[in-house]
C-alpha atoms as a PDB file:
ATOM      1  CA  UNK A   1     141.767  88.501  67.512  1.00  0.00           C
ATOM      2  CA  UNK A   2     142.665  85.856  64.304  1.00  0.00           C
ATOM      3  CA  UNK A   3     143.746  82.853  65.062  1.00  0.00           C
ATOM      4  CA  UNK A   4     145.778  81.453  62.024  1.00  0.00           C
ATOM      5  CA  UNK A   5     146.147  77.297  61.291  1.00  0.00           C
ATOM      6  CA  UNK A   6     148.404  76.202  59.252  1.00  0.00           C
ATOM      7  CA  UNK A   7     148.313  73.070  56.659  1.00  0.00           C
ATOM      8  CA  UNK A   8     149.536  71.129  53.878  1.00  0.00           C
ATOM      9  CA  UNK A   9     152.929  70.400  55.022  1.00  0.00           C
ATOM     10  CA  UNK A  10     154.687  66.745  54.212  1.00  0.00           C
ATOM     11  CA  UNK A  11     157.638  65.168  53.040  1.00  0.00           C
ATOM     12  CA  UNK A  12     158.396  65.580  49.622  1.00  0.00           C
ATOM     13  CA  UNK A  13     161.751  64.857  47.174  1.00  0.00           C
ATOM     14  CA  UNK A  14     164.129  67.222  46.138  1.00  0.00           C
ATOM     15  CA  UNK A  15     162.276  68.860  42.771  1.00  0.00           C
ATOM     16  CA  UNK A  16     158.615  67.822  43.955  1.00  0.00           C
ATOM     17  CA  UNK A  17     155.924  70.572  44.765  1.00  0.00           C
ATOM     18  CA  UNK A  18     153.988  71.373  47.890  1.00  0.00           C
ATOM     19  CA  UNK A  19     150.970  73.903  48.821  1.00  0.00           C
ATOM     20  CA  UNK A  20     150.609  75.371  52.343  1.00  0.00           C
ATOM     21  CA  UNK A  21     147.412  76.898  53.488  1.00  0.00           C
ATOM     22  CA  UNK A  22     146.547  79.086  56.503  1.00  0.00           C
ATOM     23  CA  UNK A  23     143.514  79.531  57.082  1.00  0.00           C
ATOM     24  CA  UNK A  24     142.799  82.220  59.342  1.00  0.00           C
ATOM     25  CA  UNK A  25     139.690  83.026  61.683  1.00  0.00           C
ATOM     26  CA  UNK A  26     138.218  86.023  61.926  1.00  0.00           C
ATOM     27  CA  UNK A  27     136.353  88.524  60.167  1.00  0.00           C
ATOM     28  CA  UNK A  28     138.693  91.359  59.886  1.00  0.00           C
ATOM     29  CA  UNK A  29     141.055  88.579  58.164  1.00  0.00           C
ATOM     30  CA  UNK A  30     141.393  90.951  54.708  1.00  0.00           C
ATOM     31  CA  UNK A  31     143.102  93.694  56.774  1.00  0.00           C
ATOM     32  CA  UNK A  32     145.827  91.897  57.636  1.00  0.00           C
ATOM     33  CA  UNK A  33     149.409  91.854  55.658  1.00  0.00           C
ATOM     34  CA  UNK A  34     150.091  88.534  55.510  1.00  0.00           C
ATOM     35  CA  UNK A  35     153.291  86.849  55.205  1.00  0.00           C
ATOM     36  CA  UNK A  36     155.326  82.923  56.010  1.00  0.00           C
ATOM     37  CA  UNK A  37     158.201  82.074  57.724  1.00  0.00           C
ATOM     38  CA  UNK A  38     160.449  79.242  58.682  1.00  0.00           C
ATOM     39  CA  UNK A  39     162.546  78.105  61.068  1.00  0.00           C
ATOM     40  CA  UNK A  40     165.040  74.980  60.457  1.00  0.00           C
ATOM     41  CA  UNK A  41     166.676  73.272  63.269  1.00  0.00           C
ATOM     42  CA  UNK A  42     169.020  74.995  64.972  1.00  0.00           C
ATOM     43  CA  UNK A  43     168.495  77.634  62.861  1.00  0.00           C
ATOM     44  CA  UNK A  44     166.545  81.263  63.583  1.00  0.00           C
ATOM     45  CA  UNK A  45     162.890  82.286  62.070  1.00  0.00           C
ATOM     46  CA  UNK A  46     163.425  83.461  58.729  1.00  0.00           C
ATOM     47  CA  UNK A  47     161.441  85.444  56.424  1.00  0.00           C
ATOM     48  CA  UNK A  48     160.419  84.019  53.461  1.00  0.00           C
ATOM     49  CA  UNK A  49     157.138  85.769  51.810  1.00  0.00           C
ATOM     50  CA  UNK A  50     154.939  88.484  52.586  1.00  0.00           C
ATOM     51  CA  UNK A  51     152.507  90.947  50.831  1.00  0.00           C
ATOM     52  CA  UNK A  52     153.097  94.523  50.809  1.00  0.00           C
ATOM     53  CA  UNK A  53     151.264  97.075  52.727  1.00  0.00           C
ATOM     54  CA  UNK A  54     148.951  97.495  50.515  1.00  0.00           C
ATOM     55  CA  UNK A  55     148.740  94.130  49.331  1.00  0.00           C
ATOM     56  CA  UNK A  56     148.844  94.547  45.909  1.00  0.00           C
ATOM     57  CA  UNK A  57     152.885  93.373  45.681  1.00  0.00           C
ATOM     58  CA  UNK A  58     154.417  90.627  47.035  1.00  0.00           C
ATOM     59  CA  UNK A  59     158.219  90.099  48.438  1.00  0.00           C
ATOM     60  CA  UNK A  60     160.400  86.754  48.742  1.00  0.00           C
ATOM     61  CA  UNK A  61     163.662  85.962  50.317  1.00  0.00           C
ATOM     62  CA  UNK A  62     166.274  85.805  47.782  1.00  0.00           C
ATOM     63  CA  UNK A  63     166.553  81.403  48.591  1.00  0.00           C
ATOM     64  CA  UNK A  64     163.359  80.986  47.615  1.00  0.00           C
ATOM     65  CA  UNK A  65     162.465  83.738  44.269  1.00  0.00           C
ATOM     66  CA  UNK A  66     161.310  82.159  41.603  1.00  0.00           C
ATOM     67  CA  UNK A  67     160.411  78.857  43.144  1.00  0.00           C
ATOM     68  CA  UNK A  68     157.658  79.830  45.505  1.00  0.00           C
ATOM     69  CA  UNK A  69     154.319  81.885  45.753  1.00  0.00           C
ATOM     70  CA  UNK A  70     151.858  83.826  48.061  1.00  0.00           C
ATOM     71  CA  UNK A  71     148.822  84.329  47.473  1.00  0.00           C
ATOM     72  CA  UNK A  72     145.586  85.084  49.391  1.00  0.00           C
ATOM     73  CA  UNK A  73     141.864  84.314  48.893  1.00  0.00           C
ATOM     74  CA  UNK A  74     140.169  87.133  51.416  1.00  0.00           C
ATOM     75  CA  UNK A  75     136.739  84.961  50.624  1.00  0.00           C
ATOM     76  CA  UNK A  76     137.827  82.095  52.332  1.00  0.00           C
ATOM     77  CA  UNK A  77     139.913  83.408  54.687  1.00  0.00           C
ATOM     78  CA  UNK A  78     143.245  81.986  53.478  1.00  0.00           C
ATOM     79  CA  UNK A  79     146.656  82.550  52.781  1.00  0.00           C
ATOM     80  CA  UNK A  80     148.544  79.643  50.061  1.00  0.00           C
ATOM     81  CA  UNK A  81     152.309  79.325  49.788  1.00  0.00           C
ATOM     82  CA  UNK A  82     153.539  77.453  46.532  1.00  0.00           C
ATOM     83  CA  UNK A  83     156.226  76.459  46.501  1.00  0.00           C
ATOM     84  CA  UNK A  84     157.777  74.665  43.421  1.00  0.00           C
ATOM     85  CA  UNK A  85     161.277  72.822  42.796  1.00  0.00           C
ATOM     86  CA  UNK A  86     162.200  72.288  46.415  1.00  0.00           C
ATOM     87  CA  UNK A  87     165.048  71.765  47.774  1.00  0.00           C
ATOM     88  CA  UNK A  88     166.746  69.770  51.123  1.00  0.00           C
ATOM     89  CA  UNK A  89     167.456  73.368  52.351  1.00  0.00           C
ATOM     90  CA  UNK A  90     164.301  74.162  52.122  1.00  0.00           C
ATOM     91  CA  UNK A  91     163.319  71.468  55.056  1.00  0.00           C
ATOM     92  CA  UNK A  92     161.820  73.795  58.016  1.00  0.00           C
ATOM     93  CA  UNK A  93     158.868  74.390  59.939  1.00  0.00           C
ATOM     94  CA  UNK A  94     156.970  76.957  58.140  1.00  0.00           C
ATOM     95  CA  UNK A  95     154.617  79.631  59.793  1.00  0.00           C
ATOM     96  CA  UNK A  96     152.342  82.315  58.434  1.00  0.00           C
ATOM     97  CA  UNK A  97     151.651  85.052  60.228  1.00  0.00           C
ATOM     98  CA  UNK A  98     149.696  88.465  60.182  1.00  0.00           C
ATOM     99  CA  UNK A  99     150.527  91.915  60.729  1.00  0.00           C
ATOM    100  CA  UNK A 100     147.909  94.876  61.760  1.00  0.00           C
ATOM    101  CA  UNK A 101     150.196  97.668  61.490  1.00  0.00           C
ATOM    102  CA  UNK A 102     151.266  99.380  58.127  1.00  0.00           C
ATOM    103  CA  UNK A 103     155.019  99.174  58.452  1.00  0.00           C
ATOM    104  CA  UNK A 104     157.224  98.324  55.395  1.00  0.00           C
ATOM    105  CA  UNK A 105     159.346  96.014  57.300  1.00  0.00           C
ATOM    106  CA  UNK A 106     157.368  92.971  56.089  1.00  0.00           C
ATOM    107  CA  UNK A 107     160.436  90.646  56.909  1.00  0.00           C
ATOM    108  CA  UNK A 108     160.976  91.143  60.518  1.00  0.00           C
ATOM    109  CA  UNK A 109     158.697  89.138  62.191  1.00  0.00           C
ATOM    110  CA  UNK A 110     158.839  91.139  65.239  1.00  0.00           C
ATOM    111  CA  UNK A 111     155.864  93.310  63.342  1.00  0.00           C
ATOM    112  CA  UNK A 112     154.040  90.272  62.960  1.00  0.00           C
ATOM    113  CA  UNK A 113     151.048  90.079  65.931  1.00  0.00           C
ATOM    114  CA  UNK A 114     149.459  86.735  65.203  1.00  0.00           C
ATOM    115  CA  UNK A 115     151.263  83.223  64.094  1.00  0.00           C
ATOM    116  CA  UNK A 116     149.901  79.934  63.635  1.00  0.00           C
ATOM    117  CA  UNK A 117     151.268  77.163  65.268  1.00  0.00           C
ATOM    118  CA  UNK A 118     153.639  76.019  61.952  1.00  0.00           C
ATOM    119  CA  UNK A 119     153.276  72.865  59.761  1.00  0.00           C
ATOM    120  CA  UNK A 120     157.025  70.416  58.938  1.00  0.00           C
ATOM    121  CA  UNK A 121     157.943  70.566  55.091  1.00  0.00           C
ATOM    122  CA  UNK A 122     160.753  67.722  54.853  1.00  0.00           C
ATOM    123  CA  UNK A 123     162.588  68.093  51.520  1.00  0.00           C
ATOM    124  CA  UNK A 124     164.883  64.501  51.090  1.00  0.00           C
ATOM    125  CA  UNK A 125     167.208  64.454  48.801  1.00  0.00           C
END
């Protein structure tokens, strides 16, 4: 069982910076693929990073290459999402989540067994 707690969210200008963290419980956190999501009102859950199976690559949605980053500190249990030159669309809840299984479908979050409970990131223009 990992129970995963997100933080760091805010509200923020377009153009300003802001890093998430999820910190996750558990000691079998570093075999979990780890990867965020969002949801915006009105709006379905959307993939936005994830590392590979293997962990060793990383994959972003196309809105948000270039701009953000995951990354992963096994040592302290955490996931980070970076995520630079933001934008009003990018105004969601955002959720990490973790995934046992070794599928390559890191962006349907139907593979995903265990989500934290999501943190607001209000871009204003």
């Amino acid at each position: 069982q990992v129970q995963l707690v997100e933080s760091g969210g805010g509200l923020v200008q377009a153009g300003g910076s802001l890093r998430l963290s999820c910190a996750a419980s558990g000691s079998t956190f570093s075999t979990y693929r780890m990867g965020w999501f969002r949801q915006a009102p009105g709006k379905e859950r959307e993939f936005v990073a994830a590392f590979s199976r293997s962990g060793s690559s990383t994959y972003y949605a196309d809105s948000v290459k270039g701009r953000f980053t995951i990354s992963r500190d096994n040592a302290k249990n955490t996931v980070y999402l970076q995520m630079n030159s933001l934008k009003p669309e990018d105004t969601a809840v955002y959720y990490c989540a973790g995934r046992s299984s070794l599928t390559y479908a890191y962006y349907n979050l139907r593979v995903y067994d265990y989500w934290g409970q999501g943190t607001q990131v209000t871009v204003s223009s």
